[in-house]
C-alpha atoms as a PDB file:
ATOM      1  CA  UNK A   1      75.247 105.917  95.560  1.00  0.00           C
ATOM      2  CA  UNK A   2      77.842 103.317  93.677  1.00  0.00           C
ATOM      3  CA  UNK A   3      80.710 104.828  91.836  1.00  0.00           C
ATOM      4  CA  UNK A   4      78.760 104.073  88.437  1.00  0.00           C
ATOM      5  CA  UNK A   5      76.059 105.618  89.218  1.00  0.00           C
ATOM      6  CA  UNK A   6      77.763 108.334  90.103  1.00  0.00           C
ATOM      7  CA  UNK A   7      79.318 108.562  86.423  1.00  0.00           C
ATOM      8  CA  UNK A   8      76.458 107.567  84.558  1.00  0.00           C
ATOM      9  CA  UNK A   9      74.613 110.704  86.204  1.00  0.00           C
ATOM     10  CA  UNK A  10      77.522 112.909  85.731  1.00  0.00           C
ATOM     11  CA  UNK A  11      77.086 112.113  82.384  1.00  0.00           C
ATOM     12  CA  UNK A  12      73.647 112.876  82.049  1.00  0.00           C
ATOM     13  CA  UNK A  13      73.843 116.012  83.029  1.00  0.00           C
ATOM     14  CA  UNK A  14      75.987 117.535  81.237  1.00  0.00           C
ATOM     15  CA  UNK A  15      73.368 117.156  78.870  1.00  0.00           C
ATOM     16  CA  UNK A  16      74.841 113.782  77.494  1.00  0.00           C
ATOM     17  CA  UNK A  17      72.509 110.838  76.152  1.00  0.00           C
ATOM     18  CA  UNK A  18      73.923 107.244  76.282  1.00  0.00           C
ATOM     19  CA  UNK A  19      72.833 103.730  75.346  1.00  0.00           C
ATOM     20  CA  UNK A  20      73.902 100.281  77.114  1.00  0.00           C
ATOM     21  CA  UNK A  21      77.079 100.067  74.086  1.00  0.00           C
ATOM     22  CA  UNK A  22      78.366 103.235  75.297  1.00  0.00           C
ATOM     23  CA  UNK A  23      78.590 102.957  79.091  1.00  0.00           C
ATOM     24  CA  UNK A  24      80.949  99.524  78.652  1.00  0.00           C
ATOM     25  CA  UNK A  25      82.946 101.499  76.072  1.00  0.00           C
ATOM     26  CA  UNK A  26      83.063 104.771  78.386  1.00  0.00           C
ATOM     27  CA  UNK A  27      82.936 103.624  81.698  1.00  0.00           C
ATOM     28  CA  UNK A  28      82.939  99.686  81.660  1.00  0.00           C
ATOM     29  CA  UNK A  29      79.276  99.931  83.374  1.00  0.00           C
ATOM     30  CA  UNK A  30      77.941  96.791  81.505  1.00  0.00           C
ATOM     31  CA  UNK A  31      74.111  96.785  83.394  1.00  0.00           C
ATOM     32  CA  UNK A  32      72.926 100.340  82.509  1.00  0.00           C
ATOM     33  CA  UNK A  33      69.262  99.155  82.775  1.00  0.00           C
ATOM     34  CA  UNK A  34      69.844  98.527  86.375  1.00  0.00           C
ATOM     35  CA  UNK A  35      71.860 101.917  87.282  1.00  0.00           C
ATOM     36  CA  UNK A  36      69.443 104.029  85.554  1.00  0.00           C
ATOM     37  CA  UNK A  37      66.425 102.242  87.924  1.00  0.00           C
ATOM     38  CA  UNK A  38      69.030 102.977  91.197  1.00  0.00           C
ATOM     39  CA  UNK A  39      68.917 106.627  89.904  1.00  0.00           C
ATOM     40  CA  UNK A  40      65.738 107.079  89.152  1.00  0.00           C
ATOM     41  CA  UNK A  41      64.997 105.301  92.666  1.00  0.00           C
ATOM     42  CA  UNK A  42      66.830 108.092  94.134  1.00  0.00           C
ATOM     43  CA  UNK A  43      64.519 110.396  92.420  1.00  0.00           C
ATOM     44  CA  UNK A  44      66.265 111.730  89.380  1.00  0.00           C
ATOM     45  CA  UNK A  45      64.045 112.062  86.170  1.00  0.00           C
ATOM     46  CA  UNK A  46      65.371 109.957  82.950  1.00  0.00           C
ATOM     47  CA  UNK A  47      63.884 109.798  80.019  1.00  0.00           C
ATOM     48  CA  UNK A  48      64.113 106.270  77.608  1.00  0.00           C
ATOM     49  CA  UNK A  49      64.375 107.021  74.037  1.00  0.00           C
ATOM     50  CA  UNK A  50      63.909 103.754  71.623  1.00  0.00           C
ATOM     51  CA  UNK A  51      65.333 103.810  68.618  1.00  0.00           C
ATOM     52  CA  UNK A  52      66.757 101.620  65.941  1.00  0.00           C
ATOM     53  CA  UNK A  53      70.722 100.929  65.841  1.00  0.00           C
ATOM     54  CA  UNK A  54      72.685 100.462  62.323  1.00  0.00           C
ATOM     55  CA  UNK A  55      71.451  96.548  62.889  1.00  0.00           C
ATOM     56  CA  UNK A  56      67.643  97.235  62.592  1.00  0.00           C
ATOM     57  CA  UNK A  57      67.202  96.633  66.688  1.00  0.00           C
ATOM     58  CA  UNK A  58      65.747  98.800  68.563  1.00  0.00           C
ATOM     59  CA  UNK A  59      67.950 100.334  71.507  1.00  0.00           C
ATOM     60  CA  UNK A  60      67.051 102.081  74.675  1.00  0.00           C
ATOM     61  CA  UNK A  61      68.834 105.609  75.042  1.00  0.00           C
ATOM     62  CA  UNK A  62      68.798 107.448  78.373  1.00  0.00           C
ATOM     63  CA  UNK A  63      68.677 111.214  79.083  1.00  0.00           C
ATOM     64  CA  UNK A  64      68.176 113.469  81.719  1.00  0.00           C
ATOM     65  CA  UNK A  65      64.562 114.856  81.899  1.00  0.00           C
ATOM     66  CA  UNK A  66      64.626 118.089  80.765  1.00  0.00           C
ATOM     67  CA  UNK A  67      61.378 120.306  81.061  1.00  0.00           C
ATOM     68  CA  UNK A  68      62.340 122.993  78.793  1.00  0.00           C
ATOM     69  CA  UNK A  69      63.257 120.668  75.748  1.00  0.00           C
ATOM     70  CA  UNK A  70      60.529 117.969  76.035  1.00  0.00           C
ATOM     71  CA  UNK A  71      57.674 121.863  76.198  1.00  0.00           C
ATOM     72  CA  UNK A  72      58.774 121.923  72.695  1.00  0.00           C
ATOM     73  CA  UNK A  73      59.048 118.952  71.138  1.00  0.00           C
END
């Protein structure tokens, strides 16, 4: 596993969500698409959250599956 992926799933779990904006301002990771398929290759669970960003766009925001949060929403 490559040093970003590495952070990017440190992040996640500490219960952290982040979009592609955040990981080049935080970590300089500037495809997060790409290390969120490497993790989930390697078998971690991430959930994609669309929503819409202070433009009107919609943005992808990753989290860490989480089986006890998503039983209750």
């Amino acid at each position: 596993m490559n040093n970003q992926n590495i952070v990017i799933l440190r992040h996640l779990c500490a219960g952290k969500t982040i979009t592609a904006a955040e990981a080049f301002v935080h970590f300089r990771v500037q495809r997060l698409s790409a290390r969120i398929k490497d993790l989930r290759d390697a078998g971690h669970k991430i959930n994609t959250i669309m929503h819409r960003d202070h433009a009107n766009k919609y943005v992808a925001r990753y989290a860490l599956h989480s089986p006890v949060a998503t039983r209750w929403m």
